[in-house]
N, C-alpha and C. Protein backbone atom coordinates (compact mmCIF):
# COMPACT_ATOMS: atom_id res chain seq x y z
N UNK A 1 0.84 -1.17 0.00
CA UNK A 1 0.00 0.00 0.00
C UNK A 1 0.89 1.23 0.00
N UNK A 2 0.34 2.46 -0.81
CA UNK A 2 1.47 3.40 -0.61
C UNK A 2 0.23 4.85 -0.61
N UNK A 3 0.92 5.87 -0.74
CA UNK A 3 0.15 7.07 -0.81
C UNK A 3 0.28 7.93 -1.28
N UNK A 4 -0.38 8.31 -2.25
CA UNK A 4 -0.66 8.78 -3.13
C UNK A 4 -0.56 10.47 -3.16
N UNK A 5 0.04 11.06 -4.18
CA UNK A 5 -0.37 13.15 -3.41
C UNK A 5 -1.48 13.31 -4.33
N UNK A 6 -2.63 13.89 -3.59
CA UNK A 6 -3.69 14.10 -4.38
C UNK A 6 -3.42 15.87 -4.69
N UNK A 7 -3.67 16.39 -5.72
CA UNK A 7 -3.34 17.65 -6.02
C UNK A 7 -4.48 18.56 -5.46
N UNK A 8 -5.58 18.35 -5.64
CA UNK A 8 -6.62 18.80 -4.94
C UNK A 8 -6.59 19.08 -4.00
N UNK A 9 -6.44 17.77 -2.83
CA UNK A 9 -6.63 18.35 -1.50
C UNK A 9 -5.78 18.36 -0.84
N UNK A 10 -4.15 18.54 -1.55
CA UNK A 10 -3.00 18.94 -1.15
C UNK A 10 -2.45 18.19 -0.29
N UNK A 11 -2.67 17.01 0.25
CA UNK A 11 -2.38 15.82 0.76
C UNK A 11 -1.85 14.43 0.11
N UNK A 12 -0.93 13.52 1.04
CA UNK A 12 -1.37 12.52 0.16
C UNK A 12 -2.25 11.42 0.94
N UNK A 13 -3.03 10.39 0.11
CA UNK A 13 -3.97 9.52 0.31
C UNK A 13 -3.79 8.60 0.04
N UNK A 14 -4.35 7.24 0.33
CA UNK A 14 -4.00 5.64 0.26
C UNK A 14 -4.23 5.46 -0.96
N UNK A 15 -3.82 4.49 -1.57
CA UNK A 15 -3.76 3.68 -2.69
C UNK A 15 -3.66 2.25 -2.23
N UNK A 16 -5.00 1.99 -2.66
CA UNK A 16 -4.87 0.03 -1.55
C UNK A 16 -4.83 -0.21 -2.77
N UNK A 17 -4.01 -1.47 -2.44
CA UNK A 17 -3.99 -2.60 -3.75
C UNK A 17 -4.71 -3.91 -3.19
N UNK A 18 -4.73 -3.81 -1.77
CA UNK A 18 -5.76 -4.88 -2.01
C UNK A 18 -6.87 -4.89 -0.63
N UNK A 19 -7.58 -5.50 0.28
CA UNK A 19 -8.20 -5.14 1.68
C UNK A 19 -7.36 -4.47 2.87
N UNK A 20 -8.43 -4.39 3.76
CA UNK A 20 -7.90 -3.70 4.86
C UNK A 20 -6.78 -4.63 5.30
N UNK A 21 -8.50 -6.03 5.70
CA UNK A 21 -7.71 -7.31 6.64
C UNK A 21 -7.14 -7.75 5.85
N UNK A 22 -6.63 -7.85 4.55
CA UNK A 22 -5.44 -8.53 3.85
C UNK A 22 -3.88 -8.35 3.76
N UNK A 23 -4.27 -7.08 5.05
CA UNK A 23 -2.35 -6.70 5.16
C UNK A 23 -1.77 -7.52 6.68
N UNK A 24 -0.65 -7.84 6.43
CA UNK A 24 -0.28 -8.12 7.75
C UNK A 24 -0.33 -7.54 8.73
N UNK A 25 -0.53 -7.76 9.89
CA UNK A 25 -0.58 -6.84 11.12
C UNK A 25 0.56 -6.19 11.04
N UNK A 26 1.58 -6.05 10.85
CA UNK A 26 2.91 -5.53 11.13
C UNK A 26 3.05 -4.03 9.68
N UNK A 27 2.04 -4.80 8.44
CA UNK A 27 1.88 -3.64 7.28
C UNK A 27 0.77 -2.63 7.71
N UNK A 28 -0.30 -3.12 8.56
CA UNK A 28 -1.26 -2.68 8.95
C UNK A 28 -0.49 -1.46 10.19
N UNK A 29 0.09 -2.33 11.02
CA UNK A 29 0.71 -0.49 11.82
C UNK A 29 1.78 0.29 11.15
N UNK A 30 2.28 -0.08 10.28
CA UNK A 30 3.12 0.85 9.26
C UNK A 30 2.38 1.58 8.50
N UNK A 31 1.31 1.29 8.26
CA UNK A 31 -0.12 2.16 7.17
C UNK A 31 -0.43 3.49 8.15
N UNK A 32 -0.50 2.87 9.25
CA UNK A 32 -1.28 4.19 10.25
C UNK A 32 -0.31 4.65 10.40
N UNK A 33 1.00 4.61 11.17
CA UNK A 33 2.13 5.15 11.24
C UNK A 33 2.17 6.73 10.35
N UNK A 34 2.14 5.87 8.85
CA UNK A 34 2.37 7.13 7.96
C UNK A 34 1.30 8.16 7.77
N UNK A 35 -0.31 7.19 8.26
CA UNK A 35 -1.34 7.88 7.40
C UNK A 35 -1.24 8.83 8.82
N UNK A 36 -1.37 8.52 10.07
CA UNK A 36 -1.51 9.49 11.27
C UNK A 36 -0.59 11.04 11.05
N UNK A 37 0.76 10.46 10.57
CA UNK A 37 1.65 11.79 10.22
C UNK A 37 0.64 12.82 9.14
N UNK A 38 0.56 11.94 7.85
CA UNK A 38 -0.48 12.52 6.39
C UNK A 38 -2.21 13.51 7.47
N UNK A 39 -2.26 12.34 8.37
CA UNK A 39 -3.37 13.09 8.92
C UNK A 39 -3.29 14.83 10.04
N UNK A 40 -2.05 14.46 10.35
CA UNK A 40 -1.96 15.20 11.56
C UNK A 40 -1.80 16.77 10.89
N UNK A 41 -1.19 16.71 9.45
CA UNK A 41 -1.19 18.42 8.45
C UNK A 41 -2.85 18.51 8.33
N UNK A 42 -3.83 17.90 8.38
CA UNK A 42 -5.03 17.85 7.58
C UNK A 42 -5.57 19.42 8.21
N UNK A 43 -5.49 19.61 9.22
CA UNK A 43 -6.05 20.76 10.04
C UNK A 43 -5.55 21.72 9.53
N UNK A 44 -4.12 22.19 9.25
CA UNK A 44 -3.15 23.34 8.60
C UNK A 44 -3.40 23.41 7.17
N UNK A 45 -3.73 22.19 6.46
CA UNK A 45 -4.17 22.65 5.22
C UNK A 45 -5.57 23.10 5.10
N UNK A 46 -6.41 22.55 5.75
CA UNK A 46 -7.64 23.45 6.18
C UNK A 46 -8.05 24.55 6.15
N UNK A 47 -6.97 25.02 7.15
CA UNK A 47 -6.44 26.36 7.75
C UNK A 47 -6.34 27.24 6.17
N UNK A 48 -5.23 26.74 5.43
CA UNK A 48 -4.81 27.73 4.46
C UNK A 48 -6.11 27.58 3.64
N UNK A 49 -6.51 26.31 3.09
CA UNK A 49 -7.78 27.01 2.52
C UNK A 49 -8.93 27.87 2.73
N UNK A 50 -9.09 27.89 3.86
CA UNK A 50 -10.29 28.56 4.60
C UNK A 50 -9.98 29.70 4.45
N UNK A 51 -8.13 30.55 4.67
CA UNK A 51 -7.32 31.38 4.12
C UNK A 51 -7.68 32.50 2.71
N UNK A 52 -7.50 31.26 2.16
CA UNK A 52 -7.60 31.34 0.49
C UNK A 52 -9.34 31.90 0.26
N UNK A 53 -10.29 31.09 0.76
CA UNK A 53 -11.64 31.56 1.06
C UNK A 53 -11.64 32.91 1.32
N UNK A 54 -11.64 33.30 2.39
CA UNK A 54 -11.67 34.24 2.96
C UNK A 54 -11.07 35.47 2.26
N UNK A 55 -9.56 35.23 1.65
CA UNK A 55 -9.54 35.73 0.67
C UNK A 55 -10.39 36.20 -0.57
N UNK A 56 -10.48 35.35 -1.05
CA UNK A 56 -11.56 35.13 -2.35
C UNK A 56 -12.94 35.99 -2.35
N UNK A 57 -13.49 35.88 -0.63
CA UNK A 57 -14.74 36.36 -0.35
C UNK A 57 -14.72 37.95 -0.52
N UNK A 58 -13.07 38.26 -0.03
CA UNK A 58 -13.06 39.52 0.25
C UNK A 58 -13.17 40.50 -0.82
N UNK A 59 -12.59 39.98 -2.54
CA UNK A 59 -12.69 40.15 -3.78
C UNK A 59 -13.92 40.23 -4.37
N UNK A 60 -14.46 39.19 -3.58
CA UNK A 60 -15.78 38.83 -4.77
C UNK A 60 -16.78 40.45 -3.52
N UNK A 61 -16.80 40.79 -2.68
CA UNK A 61 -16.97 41.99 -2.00
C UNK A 61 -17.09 43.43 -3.03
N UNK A 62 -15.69 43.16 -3.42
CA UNK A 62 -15.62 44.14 -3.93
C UNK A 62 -15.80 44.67 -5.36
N UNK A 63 -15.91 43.22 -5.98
CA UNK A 63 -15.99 42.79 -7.68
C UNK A 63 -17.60 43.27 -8.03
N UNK A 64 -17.42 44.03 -9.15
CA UNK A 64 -18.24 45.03 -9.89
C UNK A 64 -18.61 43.73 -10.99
N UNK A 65 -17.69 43.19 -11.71
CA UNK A 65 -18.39 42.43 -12.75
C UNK A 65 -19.24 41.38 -12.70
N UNK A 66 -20.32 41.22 -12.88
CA UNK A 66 -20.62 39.35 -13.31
C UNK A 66 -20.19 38.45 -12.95
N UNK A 67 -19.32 38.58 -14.29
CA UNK A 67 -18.72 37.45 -14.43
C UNK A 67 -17.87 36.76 -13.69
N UNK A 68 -17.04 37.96 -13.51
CA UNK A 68 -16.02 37.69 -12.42
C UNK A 68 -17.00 37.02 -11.14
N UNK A 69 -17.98 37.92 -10.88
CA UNK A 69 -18.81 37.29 -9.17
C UNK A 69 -18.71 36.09 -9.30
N UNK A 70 -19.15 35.41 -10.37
CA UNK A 70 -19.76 34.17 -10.45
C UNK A 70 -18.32 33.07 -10.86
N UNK A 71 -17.33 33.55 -11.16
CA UNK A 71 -16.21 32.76 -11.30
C UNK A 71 -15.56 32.38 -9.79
N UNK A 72 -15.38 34.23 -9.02
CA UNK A 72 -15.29 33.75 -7.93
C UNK A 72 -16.14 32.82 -6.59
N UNK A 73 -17.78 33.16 -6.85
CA UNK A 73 -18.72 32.12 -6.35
C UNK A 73 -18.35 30.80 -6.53
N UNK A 74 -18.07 30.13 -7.68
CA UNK A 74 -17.52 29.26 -8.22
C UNK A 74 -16.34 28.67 -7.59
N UNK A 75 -15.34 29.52 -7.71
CA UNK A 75 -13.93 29.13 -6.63
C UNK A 75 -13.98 28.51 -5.27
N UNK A 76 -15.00 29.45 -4.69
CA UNK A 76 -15.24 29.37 -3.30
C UNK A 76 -15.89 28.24 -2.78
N UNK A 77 -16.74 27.88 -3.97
CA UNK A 77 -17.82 26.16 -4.07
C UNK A 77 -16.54 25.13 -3.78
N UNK A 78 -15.76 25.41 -5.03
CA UNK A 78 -14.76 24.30 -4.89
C UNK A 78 -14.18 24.23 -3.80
N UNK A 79 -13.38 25.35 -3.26
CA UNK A 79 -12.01 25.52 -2.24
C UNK A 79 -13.19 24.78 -0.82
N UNK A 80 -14.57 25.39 -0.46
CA UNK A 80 -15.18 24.54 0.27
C UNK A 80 -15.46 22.91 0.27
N UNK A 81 -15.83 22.66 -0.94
CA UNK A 81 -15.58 21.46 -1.16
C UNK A 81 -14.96 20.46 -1.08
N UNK A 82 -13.59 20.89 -1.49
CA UNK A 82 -12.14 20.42 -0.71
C UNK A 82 -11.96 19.97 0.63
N UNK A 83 -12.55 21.17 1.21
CA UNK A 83 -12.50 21.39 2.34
C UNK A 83 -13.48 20.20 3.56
N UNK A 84 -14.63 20.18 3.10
CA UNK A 84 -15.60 19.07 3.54
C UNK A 84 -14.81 17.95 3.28
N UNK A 85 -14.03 17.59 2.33
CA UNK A 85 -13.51 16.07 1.70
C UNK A 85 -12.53 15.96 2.88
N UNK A 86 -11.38 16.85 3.14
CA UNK A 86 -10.14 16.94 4.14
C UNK A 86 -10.91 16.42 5.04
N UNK A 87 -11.80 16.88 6.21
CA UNK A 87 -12.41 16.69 7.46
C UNK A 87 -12.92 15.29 7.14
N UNK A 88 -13.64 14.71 5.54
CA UNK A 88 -13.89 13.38 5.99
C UNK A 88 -12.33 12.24 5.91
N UNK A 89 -12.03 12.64 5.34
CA UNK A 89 -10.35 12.23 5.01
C UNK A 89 -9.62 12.37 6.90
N UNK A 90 -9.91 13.36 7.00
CA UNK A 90 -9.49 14.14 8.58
C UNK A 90 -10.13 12.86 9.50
N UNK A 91 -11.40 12.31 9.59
CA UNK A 91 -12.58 11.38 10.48
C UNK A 91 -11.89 9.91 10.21
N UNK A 92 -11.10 9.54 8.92
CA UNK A 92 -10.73 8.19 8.77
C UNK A 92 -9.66 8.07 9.53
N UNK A 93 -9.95 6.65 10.47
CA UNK A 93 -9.28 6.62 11.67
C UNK A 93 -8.86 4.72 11.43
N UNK A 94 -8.30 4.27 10.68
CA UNK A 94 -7.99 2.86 10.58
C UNK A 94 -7.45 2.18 11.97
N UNK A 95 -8.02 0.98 11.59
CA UNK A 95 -7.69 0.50 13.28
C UNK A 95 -6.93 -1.35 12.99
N UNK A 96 -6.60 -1.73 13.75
CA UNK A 96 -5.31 -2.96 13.45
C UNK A 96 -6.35 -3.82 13.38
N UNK A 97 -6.53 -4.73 12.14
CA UNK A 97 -7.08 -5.97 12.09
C UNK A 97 -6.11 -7.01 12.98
N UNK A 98 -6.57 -7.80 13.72
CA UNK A 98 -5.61 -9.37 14.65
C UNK A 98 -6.16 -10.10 13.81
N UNK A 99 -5.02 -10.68 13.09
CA UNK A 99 -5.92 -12.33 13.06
C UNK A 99 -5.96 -13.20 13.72
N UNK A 100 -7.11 -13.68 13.19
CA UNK A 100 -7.79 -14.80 14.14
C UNK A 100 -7.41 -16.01 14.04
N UNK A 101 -5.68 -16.35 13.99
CA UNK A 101 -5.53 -18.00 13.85
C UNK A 101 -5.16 -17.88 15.43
């Protein structure tokens, strides 16, 4: 299993090649190991997007055109969007399969 940089949500993310319970216990705490580190930025990248928002909002404030409003409305859909995905990305909490021999 390795992980992936997703460009979007500025992180990187799992790439299973195959089940949860199909890794060894010993691959299984090396997964969290890394993903806990991958998880522990999730809040700071948050942060900067919400940033970037806030930004954006402050433009679209002041923006006279249309078009522009609605490009930046647009931006702000996405950069939120992102944003909802991180926090569920942020909630995945993998836990050690034992096997049962």
């Amino acid at each position: 299993m390795t992980f992936i940089y997703n460009k979007r949500l500025g992180i990187r993310i799992p790439a299973w090649t195959k089940n949860w319970e199909d890794y060894k216990e010993e691959e299984q705490k090396k997964i969290i190991d890394n993903w806990e580190v991958i998880r522990g930025k999730i809040p700071d990248r948050i942060k900067e997007i919400e940033n970037l928002i806030n930004y954006k909002q402050s433009q679209l404030e002041e923006e006279e055109n249309f078009q522009k409003s609605c490009s930046l409305n647009s931006e702000i859909s996405h950069l939120a969007s992102t944003i909802n995905d991180l926090w569920i990305w942020f909630r995945t909490d993998p836990q050690i399969s034992f096997s049962k021999d």
